[in-house]
N, C-alpha and C. Protein backbone atom coordinates (compact mmCIF):
# COMPACT_ATOMS: atom_id res chain seq x y z
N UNK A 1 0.85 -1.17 0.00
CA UNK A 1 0.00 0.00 0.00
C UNK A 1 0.90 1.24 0.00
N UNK A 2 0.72 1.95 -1.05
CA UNK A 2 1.50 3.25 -0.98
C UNK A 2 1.24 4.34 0.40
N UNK A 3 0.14 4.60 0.66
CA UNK A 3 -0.42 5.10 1.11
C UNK A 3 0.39 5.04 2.83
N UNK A 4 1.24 5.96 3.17
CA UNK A 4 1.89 5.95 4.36
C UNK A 4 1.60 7.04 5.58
N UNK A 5 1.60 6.67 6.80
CA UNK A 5 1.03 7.95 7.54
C UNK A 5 2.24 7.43 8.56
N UNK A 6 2.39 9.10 9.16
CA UNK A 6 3.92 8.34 9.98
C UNK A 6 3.17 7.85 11.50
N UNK A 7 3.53 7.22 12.36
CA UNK A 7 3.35 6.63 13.30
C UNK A 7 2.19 8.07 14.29
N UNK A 8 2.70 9.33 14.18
CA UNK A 8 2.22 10.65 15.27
C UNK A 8 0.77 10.43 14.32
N UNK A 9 0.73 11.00 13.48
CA UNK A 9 -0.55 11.39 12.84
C UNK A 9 -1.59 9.66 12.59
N UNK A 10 -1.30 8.53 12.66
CA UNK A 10 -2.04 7.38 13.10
C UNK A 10 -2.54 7.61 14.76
N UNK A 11 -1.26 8.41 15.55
CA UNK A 11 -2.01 8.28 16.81
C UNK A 11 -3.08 9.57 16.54
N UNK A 12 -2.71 10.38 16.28
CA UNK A 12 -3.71 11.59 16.07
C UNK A 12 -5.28 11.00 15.75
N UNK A 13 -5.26 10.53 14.39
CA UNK A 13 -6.46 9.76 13.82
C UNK A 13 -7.13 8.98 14.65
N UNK A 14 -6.55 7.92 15.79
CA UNK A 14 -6.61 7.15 16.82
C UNK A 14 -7.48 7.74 18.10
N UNK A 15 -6.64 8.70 17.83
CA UNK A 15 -7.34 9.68 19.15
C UNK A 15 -9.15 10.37 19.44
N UNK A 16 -8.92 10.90 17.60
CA UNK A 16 -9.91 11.56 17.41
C UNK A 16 -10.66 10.45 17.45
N UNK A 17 -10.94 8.90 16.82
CA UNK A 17 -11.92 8.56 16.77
C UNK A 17 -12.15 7.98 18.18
N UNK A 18 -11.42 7.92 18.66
CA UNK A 18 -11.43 7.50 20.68
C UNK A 18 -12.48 7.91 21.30
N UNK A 19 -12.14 9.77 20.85
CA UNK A 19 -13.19 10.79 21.31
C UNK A 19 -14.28 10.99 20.36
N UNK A 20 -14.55 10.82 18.91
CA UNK A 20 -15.85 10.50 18.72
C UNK A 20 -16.43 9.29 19.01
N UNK A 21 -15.78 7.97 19.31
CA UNK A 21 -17.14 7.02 19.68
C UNK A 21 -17.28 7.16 21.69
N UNK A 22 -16.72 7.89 22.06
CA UNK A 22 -17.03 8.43 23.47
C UNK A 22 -18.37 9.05 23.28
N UNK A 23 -18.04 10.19 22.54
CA UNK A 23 -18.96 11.22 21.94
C UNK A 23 -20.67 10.68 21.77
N UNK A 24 -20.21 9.67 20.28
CA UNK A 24 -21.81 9.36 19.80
C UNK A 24 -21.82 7.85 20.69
N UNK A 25 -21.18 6.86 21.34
CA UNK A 25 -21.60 5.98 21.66
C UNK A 25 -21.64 5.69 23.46
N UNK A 26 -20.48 6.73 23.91
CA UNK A 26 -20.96 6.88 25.51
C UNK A 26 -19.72 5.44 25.85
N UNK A 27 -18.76 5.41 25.05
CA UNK A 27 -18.28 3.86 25.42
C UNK A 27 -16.78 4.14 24.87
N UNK A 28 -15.87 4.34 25.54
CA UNK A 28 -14.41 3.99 25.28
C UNK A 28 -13.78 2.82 24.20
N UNK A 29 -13.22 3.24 23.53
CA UNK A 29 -12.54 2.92 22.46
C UNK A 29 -11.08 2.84 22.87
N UNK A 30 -10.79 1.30 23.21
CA UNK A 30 -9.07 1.44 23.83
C UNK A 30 -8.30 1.85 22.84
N UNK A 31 -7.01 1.68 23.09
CA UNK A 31 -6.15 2.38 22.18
C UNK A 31 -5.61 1.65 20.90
N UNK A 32 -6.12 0.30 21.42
CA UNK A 32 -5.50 -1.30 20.53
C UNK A 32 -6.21 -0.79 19.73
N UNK A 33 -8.48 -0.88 20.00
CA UNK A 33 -8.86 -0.76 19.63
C UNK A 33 -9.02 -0.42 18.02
N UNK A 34 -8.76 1.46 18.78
CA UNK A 34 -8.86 2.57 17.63
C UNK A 34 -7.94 2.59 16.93
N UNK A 35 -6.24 1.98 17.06
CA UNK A 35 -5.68 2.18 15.42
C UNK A 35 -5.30 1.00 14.91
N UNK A 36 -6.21 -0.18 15.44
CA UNK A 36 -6.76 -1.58 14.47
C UNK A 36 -7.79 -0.62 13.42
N UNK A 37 -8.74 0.26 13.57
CA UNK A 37 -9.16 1.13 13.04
C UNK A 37 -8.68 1.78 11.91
N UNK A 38 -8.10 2.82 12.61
CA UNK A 38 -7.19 3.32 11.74
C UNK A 38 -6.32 2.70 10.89
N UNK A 39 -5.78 1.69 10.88
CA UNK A 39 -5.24 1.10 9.94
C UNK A 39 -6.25 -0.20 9.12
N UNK A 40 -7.58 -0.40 9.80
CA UNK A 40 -8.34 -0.72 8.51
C UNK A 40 -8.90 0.14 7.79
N UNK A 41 -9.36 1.34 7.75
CA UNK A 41 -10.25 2.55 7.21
C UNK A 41 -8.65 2.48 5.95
N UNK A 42 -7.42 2.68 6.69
CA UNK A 42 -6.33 3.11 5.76
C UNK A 42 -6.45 2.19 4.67
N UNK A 43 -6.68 0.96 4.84
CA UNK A 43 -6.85 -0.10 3.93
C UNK A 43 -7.90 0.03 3.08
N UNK A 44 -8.90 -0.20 3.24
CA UNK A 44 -10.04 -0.50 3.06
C UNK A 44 -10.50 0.98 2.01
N UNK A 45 -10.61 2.32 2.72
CA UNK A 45 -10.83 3.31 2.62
C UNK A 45 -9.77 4.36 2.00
N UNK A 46 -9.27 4.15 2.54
CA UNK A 46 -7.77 5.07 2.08
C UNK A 46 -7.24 5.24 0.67
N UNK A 47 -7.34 3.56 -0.10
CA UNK A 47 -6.74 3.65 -1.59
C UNK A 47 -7.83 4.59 -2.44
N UNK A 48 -9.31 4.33 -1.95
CA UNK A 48 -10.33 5.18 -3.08
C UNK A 48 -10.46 7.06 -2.91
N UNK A 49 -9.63 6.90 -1.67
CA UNK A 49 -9.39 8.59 -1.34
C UNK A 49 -8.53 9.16 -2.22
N UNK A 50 -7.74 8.12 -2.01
CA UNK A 50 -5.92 9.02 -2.44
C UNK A 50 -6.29 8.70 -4.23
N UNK A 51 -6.91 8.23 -4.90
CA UNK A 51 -7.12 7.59 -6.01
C UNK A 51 -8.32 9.07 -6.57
N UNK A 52 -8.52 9.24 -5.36
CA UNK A 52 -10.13 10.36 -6.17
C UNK A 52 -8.83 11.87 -5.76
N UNK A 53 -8.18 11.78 -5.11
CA UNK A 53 -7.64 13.15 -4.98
C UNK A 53 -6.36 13.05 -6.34
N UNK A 54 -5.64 11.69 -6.39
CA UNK A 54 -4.75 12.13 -8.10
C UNK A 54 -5.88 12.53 -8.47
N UNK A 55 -7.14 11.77 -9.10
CA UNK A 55 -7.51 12.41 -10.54
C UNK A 55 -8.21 13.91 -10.11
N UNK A 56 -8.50 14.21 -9.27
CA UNK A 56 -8.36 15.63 -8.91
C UNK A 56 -7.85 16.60 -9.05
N UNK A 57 -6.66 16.24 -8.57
CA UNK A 57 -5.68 17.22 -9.34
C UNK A 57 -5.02 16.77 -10.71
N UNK A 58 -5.54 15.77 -11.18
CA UNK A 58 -5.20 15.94 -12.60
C UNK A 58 -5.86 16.52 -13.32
N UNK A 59 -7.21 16.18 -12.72
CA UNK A 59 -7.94 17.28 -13.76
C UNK A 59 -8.19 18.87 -13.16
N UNK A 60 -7.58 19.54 -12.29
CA UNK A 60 -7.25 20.40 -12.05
C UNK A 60 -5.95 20.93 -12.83
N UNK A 61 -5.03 20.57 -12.62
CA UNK A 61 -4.02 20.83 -13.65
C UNK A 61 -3.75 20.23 -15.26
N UNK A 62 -4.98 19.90 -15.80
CA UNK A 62 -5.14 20.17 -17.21
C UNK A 62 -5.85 21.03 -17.34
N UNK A 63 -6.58 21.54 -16.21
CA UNK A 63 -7.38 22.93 -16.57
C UNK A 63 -6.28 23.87 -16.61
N UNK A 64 -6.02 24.43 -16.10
CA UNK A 64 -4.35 24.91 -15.63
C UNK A 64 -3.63 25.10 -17.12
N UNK A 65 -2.83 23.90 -17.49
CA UNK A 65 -2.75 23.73 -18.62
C UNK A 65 -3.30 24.28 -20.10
N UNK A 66 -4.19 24.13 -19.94
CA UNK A 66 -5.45 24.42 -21.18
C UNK A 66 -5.30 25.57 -21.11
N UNK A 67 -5.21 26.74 -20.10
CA UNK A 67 -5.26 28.23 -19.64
C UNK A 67 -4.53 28.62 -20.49
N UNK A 68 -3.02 28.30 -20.26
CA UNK A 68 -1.96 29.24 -20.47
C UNK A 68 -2.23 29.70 -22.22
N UNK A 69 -2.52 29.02 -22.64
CA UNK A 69 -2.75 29.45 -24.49
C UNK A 69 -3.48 30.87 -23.73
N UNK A 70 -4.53 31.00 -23.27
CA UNK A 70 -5.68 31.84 -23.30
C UNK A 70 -5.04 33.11 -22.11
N UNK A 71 -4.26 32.59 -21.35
CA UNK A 71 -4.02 33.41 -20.60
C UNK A 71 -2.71 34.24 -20.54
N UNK A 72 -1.64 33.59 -21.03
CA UNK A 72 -0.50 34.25 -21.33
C UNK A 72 -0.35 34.40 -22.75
N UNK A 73 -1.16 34.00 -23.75
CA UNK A 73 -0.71 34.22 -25.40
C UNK A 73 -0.47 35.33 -25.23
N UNK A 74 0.43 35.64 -26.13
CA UNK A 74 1.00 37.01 -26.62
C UNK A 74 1.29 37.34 -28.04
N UNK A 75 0.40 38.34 -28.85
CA UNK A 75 -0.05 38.42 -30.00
C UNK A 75 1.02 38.71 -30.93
N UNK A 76 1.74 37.78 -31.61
CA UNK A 76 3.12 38.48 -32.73
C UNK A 76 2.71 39.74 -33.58
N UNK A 77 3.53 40.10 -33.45
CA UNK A 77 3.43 41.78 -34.22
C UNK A 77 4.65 41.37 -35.68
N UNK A 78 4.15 41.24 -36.73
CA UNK A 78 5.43 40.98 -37.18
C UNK A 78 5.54 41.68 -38.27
């Protein structure tokens, strides 16, 4: 899996969902728990994220692309 998160920001992710199922379920989420979690969502979830954000910015930067004719042409005088 390409898709790498360094060890701090897994606990981060870990954390937060600790404190949302406190939140909506009233019930502690150990720590094993929540980044067995976090590292299935990463699996499971993670490749169709990182997969929708390339073509995102790909097709953001062929827009980009496409511009510069329209936006920097500069008319020969000859």
């Amino acid at each position: 899996m390409r898709i790498k998160l360094s060890p701090k920001r897994k606990e981060e992710i870990a954390n937060a969902l600790s404190g949302y199922y406190q939140e909506q379920f009233d019930e502690e989420l150990s720590e094993y728990r929540a980044m067995t979690l976090v590292e299935f969502l990463l699996q499971k979830i993670g490749p169709s994220q990182y997969n929708q954000a390339v073509t995102d910015v790909r097709k953001f930067l062929t827009e980009k692309v496409e511009e510069l004719d329209t936006e920097f042409y500069e008319p020969e005088n000859l």
